[in-house]
N, C-alpha and C. Protein backbone atom coordinates (compact mmCIF):
# COMPACT_ATOMS: atom_id res chain seq x y z
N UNK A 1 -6.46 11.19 22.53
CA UNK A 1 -5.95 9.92 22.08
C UNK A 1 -4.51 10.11 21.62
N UNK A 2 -3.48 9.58 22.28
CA UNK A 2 -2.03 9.23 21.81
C UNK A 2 -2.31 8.11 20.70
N UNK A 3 -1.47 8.65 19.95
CA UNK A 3 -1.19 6.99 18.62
C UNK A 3 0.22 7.64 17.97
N UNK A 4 0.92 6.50 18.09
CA UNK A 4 2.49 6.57 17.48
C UNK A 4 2.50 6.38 16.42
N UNK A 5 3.17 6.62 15.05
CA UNK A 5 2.82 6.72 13.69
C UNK A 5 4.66 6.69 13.66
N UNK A 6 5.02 5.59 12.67
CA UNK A 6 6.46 5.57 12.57
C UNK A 6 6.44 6.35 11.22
N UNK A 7 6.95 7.57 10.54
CA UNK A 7 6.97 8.16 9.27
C UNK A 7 7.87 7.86 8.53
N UNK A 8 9.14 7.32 9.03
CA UNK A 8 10.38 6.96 8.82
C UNK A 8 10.24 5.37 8.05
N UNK A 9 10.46 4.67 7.13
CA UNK A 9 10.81 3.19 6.41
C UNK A 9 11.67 2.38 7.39
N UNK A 10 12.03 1.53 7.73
CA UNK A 10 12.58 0.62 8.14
C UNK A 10 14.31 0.85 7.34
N UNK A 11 15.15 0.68 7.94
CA UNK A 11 16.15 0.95 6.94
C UNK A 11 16.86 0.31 6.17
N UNK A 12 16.32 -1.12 5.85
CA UNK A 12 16.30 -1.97 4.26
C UNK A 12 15.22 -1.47 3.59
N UNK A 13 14.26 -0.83 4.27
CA UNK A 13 13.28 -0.50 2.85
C UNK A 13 13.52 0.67 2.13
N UNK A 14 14.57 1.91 2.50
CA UNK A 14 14.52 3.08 2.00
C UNK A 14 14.78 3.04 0.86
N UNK A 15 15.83 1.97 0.17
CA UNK A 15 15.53 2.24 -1.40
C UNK A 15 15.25 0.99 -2.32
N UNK A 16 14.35 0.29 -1.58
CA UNK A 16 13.45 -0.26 -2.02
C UNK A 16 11.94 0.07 -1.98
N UNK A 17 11.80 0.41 -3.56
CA UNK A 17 10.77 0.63 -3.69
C UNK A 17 9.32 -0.22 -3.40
N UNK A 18 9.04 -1.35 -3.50
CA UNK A 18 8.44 -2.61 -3.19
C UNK A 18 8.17 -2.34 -1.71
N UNK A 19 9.07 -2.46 -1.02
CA UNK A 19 9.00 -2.99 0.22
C UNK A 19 8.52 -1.11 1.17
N UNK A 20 9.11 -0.30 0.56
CA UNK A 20 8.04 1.12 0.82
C UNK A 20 6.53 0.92 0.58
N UNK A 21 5.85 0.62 -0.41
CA UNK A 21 4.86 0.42 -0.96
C UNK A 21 4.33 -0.64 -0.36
N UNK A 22 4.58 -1.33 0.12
CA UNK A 22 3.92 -2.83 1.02
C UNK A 22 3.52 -2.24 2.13
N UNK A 23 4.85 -1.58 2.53
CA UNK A 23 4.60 -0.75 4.13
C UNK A 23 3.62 0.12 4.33
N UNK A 24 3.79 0.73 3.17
CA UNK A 24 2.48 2.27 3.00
C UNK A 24 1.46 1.55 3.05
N UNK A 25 1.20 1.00 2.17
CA UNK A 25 -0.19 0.03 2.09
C UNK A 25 -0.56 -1.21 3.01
N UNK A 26 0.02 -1.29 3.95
CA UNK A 26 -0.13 -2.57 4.81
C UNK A 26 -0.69 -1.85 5.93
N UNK A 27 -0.30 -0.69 6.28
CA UNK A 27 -1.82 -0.02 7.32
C UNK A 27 -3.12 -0.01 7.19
N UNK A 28 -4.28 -0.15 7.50
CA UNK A 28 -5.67 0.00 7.15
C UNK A 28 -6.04 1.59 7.36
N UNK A 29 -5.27 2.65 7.98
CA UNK A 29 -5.72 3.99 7.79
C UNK A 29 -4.80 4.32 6.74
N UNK A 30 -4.14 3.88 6.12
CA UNK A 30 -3.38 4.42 5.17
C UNK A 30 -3.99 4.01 3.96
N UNK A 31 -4.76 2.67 3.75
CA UNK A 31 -5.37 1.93 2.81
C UNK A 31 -7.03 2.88 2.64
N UNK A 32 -7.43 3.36 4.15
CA UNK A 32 -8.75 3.89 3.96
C UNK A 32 -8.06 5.33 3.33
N UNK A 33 -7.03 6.20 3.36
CA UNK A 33 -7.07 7.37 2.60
C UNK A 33 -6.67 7.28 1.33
N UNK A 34 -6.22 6.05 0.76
CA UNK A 34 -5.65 5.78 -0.55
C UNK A 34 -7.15 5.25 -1.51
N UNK A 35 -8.21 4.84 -0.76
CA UNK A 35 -9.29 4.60 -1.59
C UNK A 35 -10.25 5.38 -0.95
N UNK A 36 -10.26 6.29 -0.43
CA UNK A 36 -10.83 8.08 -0.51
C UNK A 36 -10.40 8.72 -1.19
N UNK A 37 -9.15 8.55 -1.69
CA UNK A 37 -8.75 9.86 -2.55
C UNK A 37 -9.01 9.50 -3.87
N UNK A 38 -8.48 7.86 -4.30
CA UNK A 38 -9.05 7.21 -5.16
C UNK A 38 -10.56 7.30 -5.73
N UNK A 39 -11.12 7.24 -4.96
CA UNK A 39 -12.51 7.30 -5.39
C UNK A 39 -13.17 8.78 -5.49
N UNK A 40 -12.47 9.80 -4.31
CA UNK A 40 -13.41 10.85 -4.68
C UNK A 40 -12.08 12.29 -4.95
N UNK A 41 -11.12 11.89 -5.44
CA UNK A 41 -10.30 12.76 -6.30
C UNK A 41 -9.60 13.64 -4.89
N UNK A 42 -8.60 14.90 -5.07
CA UNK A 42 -7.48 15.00 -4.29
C UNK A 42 -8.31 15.58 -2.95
N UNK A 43 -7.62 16.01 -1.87
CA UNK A 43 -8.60 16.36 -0.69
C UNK A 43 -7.31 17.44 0.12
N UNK A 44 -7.78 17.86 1.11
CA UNK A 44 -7.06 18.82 1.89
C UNK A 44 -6.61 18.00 3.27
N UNK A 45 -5.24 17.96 3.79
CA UNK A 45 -5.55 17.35 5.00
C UNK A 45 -6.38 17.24 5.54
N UNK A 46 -6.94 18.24 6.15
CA UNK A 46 -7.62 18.79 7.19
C UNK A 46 -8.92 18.09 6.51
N UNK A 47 -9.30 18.03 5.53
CA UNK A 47 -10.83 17.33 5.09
C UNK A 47 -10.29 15.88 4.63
N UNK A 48 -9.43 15.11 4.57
CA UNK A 48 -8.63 13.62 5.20
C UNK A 48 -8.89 13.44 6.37
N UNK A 49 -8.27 14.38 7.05
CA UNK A 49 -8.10 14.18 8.56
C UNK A 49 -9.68 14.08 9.37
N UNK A 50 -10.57 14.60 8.66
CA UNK A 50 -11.73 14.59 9.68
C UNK A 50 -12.63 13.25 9.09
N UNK A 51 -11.76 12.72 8.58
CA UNK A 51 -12.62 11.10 8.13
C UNK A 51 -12.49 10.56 9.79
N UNK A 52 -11.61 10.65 9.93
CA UNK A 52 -11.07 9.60 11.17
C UNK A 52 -10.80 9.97 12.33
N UNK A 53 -11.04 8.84 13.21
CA UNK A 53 -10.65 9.45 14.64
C UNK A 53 -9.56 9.64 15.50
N UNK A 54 -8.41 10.33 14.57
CA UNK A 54 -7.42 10.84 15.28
C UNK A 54 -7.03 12.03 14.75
N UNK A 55 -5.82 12.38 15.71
CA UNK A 55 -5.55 13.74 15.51
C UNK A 55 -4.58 14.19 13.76
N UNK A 56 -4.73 15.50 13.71
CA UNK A 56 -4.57 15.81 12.37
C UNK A 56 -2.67 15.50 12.58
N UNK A 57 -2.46 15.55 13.35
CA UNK A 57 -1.00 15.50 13.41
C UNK A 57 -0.82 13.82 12.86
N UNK A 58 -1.54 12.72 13.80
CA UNK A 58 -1.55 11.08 13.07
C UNK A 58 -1.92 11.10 11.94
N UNK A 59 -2.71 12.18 11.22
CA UNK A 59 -2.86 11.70 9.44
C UNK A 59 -2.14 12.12 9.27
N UNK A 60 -1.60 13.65 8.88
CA UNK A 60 -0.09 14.10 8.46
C UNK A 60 0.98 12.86 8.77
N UNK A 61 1.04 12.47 9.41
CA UNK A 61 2.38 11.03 9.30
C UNK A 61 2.15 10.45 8.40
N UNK A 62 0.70 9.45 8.37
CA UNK A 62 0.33 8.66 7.75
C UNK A 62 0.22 9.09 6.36
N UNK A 63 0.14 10.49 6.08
CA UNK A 63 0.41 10.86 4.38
C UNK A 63 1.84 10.85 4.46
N UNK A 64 2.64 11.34 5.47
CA UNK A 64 3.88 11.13 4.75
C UNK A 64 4.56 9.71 4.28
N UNK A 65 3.60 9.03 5.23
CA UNK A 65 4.41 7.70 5.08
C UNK A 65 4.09 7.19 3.64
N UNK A 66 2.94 7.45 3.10
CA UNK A 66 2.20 7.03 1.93
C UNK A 66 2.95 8.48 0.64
N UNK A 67 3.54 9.62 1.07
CA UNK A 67 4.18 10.07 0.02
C UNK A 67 5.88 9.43 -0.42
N UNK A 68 6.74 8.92 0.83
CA UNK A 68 7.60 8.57 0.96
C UNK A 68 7.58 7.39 -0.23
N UNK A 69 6.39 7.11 0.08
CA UNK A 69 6.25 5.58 -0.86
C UNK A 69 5.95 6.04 -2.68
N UNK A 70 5.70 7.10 -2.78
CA UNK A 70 5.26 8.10 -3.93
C UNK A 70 3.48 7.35 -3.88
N UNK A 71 2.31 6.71 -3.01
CA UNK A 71 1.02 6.27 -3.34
C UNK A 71 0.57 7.44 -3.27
N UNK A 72 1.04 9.14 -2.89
CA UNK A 72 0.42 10.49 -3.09
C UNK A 72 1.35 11.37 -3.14
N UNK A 73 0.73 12.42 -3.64
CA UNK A 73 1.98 13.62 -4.18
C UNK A 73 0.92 14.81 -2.84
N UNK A 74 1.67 16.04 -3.21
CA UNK A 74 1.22 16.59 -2.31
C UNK A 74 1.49 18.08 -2.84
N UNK A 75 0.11 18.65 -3.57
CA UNK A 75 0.21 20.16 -3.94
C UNK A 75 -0.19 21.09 -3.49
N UNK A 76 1.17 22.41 -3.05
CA UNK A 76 0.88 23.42 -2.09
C UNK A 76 0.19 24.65 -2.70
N UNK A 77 -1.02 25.09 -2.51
CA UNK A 77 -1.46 26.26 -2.75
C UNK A 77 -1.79 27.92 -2.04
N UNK A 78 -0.64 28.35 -1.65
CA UNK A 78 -1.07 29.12 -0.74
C UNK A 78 -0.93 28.36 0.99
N UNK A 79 -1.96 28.12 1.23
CA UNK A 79 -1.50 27.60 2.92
C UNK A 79 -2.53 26.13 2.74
N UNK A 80 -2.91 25.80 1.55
CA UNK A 80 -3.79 24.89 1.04
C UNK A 80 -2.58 23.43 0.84
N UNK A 81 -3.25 22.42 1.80
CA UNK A 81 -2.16 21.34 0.86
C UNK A 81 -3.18 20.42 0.65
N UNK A 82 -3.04 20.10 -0.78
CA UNK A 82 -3.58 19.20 -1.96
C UNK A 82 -3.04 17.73 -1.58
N UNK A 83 -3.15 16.97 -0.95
CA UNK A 83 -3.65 15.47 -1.27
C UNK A 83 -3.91 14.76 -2.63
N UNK A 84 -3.07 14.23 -3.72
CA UNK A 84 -3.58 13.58 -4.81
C UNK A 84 -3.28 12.54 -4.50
N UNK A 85 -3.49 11.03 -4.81
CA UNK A 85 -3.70 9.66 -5.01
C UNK A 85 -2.86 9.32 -6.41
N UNK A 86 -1.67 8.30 -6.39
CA UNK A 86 -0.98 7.85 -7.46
C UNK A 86 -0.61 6.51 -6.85
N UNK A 87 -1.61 5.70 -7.96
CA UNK A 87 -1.60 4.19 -7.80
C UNK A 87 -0.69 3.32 -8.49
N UNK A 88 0.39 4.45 -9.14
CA UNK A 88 1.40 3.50 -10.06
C UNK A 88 2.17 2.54 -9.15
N UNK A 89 2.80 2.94 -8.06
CA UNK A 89 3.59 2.25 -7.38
C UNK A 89 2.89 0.90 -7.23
N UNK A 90 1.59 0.65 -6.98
CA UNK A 90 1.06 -0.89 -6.88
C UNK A 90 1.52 -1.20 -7.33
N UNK A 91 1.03 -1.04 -9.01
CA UNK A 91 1.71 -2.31 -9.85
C UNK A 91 3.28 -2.96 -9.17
N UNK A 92 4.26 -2.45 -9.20
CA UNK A 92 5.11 -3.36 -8.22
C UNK A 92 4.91 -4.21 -7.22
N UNK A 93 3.69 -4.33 -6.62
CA UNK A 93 3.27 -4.63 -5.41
C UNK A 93 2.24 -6.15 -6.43
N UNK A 94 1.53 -5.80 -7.56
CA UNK A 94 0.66 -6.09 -8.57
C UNK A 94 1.64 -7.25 -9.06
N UNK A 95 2.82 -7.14 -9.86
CA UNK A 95 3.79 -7.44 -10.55
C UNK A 95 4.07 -8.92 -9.73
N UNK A 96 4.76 -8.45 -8.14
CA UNK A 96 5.51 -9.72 -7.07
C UNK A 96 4.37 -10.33 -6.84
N UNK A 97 3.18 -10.12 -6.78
CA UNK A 97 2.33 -11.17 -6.26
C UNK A 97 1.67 -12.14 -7.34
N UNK A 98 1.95 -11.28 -8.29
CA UNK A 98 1.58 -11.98 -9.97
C UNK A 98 2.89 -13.25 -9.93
N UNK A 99 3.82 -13.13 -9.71
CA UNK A 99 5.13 -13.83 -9.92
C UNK A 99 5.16 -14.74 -9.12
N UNK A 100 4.62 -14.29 -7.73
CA UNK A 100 4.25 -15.50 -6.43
C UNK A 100 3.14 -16.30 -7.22
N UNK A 101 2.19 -15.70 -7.74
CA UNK A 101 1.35 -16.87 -7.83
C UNK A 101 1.86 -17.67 -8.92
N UNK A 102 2.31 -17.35 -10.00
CA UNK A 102 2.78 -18.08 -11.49
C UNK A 102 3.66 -19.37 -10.65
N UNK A 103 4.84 -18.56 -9.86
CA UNK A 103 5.36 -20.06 -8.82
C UNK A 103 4.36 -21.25 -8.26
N UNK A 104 2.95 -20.57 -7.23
CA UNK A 104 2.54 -21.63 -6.54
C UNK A 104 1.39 -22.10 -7.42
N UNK A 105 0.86 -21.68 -8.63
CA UNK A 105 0.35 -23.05 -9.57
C UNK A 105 1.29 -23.88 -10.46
N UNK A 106 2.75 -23.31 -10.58
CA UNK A 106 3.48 -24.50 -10.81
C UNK A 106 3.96 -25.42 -10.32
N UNK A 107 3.73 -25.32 -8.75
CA UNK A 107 3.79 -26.65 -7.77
C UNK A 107 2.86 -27.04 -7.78
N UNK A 108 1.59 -26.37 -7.72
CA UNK A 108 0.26 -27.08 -7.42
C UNK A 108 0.20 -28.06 -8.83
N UNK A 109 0.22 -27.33 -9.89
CA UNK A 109 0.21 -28.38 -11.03
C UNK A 109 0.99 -29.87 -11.20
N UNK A 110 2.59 -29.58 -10.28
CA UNK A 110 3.05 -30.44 -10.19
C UNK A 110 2.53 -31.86 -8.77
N UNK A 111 2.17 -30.88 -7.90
CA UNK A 111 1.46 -31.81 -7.05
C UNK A 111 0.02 -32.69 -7.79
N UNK A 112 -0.31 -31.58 -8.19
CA UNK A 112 -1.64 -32.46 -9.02
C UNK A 112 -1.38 -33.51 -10.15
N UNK A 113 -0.32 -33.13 -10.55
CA UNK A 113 0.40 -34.88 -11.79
C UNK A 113 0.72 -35.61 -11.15
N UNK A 114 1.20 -34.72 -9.60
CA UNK A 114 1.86 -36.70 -8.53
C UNK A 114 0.81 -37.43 -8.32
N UNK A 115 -0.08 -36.71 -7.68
CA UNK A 115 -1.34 -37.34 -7.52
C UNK A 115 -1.97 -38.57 -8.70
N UNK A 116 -2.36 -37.67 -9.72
CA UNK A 116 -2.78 -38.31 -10.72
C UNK A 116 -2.16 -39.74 -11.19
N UNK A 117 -0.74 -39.53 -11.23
CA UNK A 117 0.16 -40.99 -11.61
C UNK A 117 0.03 -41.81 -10.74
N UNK A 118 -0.54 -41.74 -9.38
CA UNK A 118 -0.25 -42.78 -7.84
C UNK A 118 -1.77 -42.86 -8.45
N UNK A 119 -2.74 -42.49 -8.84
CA UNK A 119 -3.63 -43.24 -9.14
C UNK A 119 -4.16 -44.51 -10.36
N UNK A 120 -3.04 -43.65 -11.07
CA UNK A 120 -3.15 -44.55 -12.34
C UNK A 120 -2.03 -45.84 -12.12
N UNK A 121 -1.20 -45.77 -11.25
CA UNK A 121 -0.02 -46.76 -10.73
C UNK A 121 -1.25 -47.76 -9.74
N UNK A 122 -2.48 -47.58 -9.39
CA UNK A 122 -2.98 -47.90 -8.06
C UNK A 122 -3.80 -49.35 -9.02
């Protein structure tokens, strides 16, 4: 199986942090090793890599793309590399969508008073 894996950010996102972190997390194999590691603590590529059905070379991208973003660190032991899970970066991701929504119930609220007055005008 060929599969292309871009490791590289887009180049408005490199120092934006947000928009790294959207990217990392907007894959679904990048989302399934971020709540594997999450849930069952740090792992070895090679025991990452045999979750899924591609080659160990397509997860190695896909962690880099997810370290680039800092969602994992990566500790070398010997010829051992450690996989850890660091969910701080969400919150940024947590934060803008918190801020999107505070915006669209203050229209909705305002749509819902237009409403209300065209009834009481009726």
């Amino acid at each position: 199986m060929v599969e292309r894996i871009d490791a590289d950010p887009a180049p408005d996102a490199q120092g934006d942090p947000l928009s790294l972190t959207l990217k990392a997390a907007g894959d679904p194999t990048r989302r399934a090793i971020l709540t594997h590691l999450a849930q069952e603590g740090p792992a070895r590529v090679t025991d990452i890599a045999a979750r899924f059905d591609m080659s160990l070379n397509a997860v190695s991208k896909h962690i880099m793309v997810l370290e680039k973003a800092g969602l994992v660190t990566r500790r070398t032991k010997w010829r051992e590399h450690l996989i850890e899970v660091n969910l701080a970066p969400l919150t940024l991701a947590f934060h803008w969508f918190k801020d999107l929504r505070s915006v669209w119930e203050l229209r909705l609220d305002a749509l819902e008073a237009h409403f209300a007055k065209d009834k009481t005008d009726d």
